[in-house]
PDB file of N, CA and C in Angstrom:
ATOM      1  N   UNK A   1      77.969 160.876 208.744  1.00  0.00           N
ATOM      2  CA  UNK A   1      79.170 161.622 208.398  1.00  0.00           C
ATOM      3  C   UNK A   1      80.357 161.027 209.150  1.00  0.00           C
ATOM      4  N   UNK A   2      81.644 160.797 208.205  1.00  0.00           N
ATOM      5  CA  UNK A   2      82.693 160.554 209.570  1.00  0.00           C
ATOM      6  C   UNK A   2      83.245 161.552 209.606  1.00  0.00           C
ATOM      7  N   UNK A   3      84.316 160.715 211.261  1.00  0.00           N
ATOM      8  CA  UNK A   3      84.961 161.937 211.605  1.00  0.00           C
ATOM      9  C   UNK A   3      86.438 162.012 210.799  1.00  0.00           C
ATOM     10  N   UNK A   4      86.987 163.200 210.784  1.00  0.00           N
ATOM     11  CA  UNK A   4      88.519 163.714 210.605  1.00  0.00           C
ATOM     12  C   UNK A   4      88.997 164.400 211.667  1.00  0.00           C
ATOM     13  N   UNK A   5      90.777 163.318 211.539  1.00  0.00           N
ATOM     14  CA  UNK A   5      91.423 163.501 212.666  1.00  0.00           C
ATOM     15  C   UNK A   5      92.408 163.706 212.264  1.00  0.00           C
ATOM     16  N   UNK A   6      93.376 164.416 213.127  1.00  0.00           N
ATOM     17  CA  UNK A   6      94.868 164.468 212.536  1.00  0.00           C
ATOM     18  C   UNK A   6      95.448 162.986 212.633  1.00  0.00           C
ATOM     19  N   UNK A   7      96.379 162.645 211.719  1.00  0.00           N
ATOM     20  CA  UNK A   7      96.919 161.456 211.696  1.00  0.00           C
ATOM     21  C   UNK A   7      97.434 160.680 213.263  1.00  0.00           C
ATOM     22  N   UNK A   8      98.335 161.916 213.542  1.00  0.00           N
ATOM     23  CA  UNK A   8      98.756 161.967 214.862  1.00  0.00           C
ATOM     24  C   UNK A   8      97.609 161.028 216.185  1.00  0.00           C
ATOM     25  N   UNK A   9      96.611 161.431 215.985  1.00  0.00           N
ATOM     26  CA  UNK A   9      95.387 160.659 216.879  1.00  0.00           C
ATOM     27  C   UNK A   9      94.930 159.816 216.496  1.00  0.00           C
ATOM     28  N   UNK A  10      94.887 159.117 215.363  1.00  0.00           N
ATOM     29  CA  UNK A  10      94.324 157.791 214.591  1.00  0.00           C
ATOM     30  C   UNK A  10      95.363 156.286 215.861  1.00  0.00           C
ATOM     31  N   UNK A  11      94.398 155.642 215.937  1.00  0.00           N
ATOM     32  CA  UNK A  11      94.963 154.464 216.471  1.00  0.00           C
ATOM     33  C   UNK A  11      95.990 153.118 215.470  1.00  0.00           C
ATOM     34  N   UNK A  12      96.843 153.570 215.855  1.00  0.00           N
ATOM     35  CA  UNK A  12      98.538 152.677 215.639  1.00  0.00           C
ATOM     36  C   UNK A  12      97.195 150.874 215.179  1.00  0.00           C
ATOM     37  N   UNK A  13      97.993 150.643 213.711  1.00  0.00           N
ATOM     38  CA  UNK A  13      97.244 149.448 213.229  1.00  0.00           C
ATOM     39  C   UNK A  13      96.544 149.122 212.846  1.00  0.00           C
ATOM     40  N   UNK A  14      95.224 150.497 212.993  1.00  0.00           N
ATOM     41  CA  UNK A  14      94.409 150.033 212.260  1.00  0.00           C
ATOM     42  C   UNK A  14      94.410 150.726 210.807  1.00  0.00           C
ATOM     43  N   UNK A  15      93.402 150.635 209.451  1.00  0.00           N
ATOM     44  CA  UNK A  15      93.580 151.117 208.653  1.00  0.00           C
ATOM     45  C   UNK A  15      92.751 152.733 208.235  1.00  0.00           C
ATOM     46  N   UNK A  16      93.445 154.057 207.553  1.00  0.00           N
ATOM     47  CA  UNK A  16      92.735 154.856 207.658  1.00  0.00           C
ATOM     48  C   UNK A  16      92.685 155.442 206.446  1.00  0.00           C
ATOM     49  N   UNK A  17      92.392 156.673 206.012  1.00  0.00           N
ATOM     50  CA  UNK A  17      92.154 157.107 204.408  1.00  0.00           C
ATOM     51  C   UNK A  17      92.618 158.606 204.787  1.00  0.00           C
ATOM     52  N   UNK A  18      93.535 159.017 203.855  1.00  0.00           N
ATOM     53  CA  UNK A  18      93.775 160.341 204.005  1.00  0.00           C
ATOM     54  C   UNK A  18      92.754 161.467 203.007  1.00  0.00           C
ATOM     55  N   UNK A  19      92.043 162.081 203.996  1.00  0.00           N
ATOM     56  CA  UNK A  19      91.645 163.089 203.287  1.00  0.00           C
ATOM     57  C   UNK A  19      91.661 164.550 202.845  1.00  0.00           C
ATOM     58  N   UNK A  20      92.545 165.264 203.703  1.00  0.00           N
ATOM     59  CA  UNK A  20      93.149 166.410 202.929  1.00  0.00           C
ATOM     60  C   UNK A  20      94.677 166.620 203.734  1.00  0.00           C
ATOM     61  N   UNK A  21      95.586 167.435 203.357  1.00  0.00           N
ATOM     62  CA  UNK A  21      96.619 167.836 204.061  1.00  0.00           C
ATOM     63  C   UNK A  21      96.358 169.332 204.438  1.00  0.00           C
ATOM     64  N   UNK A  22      96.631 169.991 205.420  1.00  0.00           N
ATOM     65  CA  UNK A  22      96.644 170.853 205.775  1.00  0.00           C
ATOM     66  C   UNK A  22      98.363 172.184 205.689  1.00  0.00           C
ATOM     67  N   UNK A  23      98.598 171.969 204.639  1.00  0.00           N
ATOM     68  CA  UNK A  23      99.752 172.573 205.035  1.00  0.00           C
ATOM     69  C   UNK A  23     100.077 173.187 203.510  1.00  0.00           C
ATOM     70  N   UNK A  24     101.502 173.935 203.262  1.00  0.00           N
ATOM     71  CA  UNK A  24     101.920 174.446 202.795  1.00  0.00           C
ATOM     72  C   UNK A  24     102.137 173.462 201.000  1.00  0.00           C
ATOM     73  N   UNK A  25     102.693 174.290 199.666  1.00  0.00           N
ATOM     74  CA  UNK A  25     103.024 173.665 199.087  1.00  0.00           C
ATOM     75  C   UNK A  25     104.113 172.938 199.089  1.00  0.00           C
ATOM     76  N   UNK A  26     105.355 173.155 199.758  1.00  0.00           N
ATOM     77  CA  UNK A  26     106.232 172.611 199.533  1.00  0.00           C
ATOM     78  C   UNK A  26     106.012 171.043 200.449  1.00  0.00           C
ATOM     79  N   UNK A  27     105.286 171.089 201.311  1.00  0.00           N
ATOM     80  CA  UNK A  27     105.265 169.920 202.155  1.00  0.00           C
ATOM     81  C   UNK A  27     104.191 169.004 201.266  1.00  0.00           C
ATOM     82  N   UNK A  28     103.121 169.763 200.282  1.00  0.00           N
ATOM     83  CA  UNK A  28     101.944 168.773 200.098  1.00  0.00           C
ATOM     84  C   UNK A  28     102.733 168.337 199.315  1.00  0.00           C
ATOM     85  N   UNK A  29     103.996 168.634 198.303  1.00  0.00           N
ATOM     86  CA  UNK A  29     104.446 168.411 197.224  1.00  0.00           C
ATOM     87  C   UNK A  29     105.194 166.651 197.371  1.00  0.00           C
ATOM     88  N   UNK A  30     106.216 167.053 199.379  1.00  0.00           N
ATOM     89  CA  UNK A  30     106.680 166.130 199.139  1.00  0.00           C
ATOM     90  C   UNK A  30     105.907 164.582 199.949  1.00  0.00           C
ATOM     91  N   UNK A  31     105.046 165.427 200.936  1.00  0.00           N
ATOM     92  CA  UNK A  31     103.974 163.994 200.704  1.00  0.00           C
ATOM     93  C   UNK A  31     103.406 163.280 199.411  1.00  0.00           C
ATOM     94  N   UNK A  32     103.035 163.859 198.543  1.00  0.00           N
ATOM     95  CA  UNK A  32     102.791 163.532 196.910  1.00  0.00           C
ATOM     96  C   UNK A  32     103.930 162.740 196.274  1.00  0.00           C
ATOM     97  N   UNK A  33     105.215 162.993 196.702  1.00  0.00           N
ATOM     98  CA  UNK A  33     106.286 162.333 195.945  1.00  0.00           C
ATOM     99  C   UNK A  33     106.741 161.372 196.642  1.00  0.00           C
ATOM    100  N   UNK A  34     106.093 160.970 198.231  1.00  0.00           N
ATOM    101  CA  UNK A  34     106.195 159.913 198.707  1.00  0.00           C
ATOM    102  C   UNK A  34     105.152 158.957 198.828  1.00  0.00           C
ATOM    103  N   UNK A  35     103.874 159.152 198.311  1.00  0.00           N
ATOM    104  CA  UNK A  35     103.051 158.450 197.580  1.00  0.00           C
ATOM    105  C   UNK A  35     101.412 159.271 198.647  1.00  0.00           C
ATOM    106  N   UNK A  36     101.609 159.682 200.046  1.00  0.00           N
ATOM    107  CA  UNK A  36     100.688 160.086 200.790  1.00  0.00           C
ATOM    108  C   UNK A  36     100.146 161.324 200.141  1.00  0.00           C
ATOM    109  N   UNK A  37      99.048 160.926 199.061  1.00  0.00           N
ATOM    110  CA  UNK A  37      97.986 161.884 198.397  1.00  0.00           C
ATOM    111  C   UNK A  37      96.584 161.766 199.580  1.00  0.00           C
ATOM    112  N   UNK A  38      95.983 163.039 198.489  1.00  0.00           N
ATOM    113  CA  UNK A  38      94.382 162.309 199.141  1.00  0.00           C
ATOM    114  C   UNK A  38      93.647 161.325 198.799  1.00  0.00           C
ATOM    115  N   UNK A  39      92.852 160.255 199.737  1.00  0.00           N
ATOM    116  CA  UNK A  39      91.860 159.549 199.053  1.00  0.00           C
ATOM    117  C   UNK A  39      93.187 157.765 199.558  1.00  0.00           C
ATOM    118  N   UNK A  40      94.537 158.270 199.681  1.00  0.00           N
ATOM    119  CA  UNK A  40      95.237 157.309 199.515  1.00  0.00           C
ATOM    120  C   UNK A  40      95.488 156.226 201.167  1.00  0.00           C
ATOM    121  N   UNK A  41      95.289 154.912 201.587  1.00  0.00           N
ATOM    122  CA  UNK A  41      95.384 153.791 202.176  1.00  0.00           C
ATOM    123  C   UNK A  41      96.270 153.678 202.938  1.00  0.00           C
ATOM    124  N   UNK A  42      96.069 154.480 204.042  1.00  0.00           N
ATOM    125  CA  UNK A  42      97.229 154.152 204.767  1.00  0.00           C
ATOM    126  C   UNK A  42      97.497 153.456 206.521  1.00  0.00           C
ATOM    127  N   UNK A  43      98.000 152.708 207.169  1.00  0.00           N
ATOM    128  CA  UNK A  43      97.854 152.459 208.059  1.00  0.00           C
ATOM    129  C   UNK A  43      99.410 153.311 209.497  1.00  0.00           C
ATOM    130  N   UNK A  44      98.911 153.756 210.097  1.00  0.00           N
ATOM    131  CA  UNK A  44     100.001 154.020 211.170  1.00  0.00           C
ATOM    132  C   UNK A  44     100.370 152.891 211.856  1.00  0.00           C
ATOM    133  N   UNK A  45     102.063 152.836 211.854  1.00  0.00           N
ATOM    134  CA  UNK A  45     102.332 152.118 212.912  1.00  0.00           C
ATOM    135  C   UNK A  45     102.983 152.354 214.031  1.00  0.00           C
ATOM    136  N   UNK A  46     102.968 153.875 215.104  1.00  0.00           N
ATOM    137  CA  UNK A  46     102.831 154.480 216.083  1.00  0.00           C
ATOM    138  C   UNK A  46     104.518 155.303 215.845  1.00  0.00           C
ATOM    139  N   UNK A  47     104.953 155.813 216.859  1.00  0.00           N
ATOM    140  CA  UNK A  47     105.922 156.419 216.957  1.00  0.00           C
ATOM    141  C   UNK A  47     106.735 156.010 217.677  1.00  0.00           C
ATOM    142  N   UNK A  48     108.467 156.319 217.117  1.00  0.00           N
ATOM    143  CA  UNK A  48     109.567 155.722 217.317  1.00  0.00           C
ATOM    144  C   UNK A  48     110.400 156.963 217.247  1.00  0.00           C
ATOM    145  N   UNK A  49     111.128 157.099 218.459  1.00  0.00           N
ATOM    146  CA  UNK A  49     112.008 158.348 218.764  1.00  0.00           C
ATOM    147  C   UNK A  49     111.780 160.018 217.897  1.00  0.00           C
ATOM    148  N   UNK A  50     110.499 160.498 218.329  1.00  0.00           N
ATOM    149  CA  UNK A  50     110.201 160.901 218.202  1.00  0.00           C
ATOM    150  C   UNK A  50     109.504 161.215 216.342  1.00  0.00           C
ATOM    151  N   UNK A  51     109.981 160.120 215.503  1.00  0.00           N
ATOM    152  CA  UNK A  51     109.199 160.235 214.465  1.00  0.00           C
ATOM    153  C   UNK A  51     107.838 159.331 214.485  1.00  0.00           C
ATOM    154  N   UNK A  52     106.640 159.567 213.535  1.00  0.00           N
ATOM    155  CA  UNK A  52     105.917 158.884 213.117  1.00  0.00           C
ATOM    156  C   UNK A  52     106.032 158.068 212.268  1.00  0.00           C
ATOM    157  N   UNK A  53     105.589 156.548 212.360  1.00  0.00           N
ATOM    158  CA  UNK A  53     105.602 155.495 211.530  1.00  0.00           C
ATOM    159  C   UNK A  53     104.283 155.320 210.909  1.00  0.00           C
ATOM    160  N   UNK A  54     104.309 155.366 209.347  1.00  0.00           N
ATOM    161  CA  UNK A  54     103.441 154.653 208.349  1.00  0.00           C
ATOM    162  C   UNK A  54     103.824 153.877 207.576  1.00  0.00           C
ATOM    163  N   UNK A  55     102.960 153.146 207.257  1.00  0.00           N
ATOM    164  CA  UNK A  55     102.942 151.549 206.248  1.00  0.00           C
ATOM    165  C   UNK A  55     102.017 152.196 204.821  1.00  0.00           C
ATOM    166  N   UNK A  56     102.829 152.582 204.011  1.00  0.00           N
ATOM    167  CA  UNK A  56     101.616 152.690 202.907  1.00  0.00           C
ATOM    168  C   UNK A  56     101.857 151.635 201.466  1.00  0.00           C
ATOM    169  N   UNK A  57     101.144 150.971 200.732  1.00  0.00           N
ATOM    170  CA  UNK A  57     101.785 150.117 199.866  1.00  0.00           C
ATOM    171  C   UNK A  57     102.360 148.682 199.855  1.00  0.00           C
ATOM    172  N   UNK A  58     102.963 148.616 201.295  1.00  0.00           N
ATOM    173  CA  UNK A  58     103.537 148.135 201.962  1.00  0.00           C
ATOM    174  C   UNK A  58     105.054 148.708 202.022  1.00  0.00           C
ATOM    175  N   UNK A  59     105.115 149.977 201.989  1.00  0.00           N
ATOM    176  CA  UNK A  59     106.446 150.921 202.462  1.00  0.00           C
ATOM    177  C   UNK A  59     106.121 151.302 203.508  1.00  0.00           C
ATOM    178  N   UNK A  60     107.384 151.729 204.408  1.00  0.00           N
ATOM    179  CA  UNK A  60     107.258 152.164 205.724  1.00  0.00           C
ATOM    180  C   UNK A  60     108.044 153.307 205.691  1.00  0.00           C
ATOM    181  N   UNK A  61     107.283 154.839 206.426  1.00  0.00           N
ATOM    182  CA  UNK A  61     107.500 156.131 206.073  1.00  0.00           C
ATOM    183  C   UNK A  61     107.710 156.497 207.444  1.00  0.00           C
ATOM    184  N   UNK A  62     108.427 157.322 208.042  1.00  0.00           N
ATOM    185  CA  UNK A  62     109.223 157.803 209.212  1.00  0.00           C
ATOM    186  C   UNK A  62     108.977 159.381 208.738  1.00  0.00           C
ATOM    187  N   UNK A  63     107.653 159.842 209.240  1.00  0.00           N
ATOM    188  CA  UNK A  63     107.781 161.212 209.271  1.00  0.00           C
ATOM    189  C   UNK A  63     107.586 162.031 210.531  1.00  0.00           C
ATOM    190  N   UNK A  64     107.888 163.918 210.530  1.00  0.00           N
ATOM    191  CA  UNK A  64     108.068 164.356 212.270  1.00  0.00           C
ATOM    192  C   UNK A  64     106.605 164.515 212.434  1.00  0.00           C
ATOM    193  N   UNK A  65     105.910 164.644 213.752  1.00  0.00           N
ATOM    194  CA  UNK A  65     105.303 164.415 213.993  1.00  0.00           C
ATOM    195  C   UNK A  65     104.288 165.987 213.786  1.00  0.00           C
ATOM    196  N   UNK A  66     104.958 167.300 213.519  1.00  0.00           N
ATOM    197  CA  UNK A  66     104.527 168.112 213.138  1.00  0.00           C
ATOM    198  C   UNK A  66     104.134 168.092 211.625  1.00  0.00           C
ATOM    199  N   UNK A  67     104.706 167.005 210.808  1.00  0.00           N
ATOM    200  CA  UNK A  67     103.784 166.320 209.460  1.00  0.00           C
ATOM    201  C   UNK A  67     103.326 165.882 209.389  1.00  0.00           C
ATOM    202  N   UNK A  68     102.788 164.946 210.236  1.00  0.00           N
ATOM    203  CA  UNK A  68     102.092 163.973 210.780  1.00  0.00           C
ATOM    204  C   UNK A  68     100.518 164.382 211.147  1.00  0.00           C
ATOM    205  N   UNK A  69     100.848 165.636 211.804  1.00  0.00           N
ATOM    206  CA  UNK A  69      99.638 166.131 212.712  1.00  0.00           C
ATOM    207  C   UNK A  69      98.797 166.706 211.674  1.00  0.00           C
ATOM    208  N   UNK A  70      99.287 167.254 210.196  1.00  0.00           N
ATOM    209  CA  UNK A  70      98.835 168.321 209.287  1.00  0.00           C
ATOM    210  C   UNK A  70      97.840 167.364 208.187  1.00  0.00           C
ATOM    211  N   UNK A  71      98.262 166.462 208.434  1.00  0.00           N
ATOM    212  CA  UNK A  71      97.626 165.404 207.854  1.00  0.00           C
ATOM    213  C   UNK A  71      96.467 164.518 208.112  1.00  0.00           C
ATOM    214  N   UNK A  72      95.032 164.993 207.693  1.00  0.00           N
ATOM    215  CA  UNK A  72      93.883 164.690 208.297  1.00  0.00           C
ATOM    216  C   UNK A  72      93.456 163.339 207.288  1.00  0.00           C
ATOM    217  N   UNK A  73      93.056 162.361 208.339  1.00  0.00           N
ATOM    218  CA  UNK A  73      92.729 160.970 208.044  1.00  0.00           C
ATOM    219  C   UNK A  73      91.345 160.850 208.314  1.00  0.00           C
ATOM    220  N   UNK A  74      90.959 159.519 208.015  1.00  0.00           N
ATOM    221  CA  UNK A  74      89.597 159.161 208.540  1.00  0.00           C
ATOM    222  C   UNK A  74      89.090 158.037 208.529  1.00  0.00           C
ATOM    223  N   UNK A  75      88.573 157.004 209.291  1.00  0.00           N
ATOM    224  CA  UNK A  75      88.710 155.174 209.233  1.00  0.00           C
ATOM    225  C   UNK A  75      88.163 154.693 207.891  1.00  0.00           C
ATOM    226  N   UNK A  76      89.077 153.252 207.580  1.00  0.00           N
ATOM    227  CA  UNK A  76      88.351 153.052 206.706  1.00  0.00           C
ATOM    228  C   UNK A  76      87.403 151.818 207.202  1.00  0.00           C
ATOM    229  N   UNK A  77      85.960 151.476 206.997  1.00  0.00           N
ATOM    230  CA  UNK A  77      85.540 150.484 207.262  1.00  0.00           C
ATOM    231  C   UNK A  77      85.044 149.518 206.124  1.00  0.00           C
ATOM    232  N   UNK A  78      85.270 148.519 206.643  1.00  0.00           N
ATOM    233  CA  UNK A  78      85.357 147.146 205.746  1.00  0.00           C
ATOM    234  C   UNK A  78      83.572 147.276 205.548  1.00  0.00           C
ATOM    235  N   UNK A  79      83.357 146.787 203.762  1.00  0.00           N
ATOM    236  CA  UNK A  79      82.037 146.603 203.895  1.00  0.00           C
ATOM    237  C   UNK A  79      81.668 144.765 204.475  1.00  0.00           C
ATOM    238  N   UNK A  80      80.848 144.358 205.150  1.00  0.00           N
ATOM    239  CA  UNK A  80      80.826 143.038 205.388  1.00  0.00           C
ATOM    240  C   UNK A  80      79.367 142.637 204.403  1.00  0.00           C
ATOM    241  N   UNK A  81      79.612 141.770 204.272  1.00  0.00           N
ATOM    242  CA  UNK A  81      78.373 141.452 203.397  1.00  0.00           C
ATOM    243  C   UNK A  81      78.208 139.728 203.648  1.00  0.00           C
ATOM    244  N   UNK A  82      76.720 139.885 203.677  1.00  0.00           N
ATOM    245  CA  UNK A  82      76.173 139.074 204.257  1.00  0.00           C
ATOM    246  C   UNK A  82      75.466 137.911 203.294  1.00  0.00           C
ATOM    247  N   UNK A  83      75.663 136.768 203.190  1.00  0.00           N
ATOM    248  CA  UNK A  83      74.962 135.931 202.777  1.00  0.00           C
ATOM    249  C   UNK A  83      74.165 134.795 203.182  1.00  0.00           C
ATOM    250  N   UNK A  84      73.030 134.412 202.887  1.00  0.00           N
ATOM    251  CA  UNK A  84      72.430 133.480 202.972  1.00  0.00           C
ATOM    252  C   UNK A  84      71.239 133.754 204.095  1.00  0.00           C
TER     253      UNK A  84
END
């Protein structure tokens, strides 16, 4: 089983998967209209005066860190596959 974490605690760089939001409609609405659904690829790239930085797409999203936190992630790991 993995784990889920608030975004907020995911380590800056690497890549993670959002799996549910925790919050109200009006906020899931406008994560949705900024592309952060569930299921969707996203990597943090840590915090800058008091907002949170994400890379999704290759867009970079500046949200507060109380949106940030509502937002439960979870690693993604690379399959490696082995030959020969």
């Amino acid at each position: 089983m993995t784990s889920r974490m608030p975004l907020t605690m995911f380590p800056s760089g690497q890549t993670c998967r959002i799996c549910d939001v925790c919050a109200g409609k009006g906020l899931k609405r406008r994560l949705v209209e900024m592309g952060l659904t569930p299921a969707s690829i996203i990597q943090p790239l840590g915090c800058n005066r008091g907002s949170f930085l994400v890379s999704i797409n290759g867009t970079r999203y500046a949200l507060g860190k109380g949106m940030a936190s509502k937002i439960m992630v979870q690693p993604v790991y690379e399959e490696v596959s082995r030959f020969g």
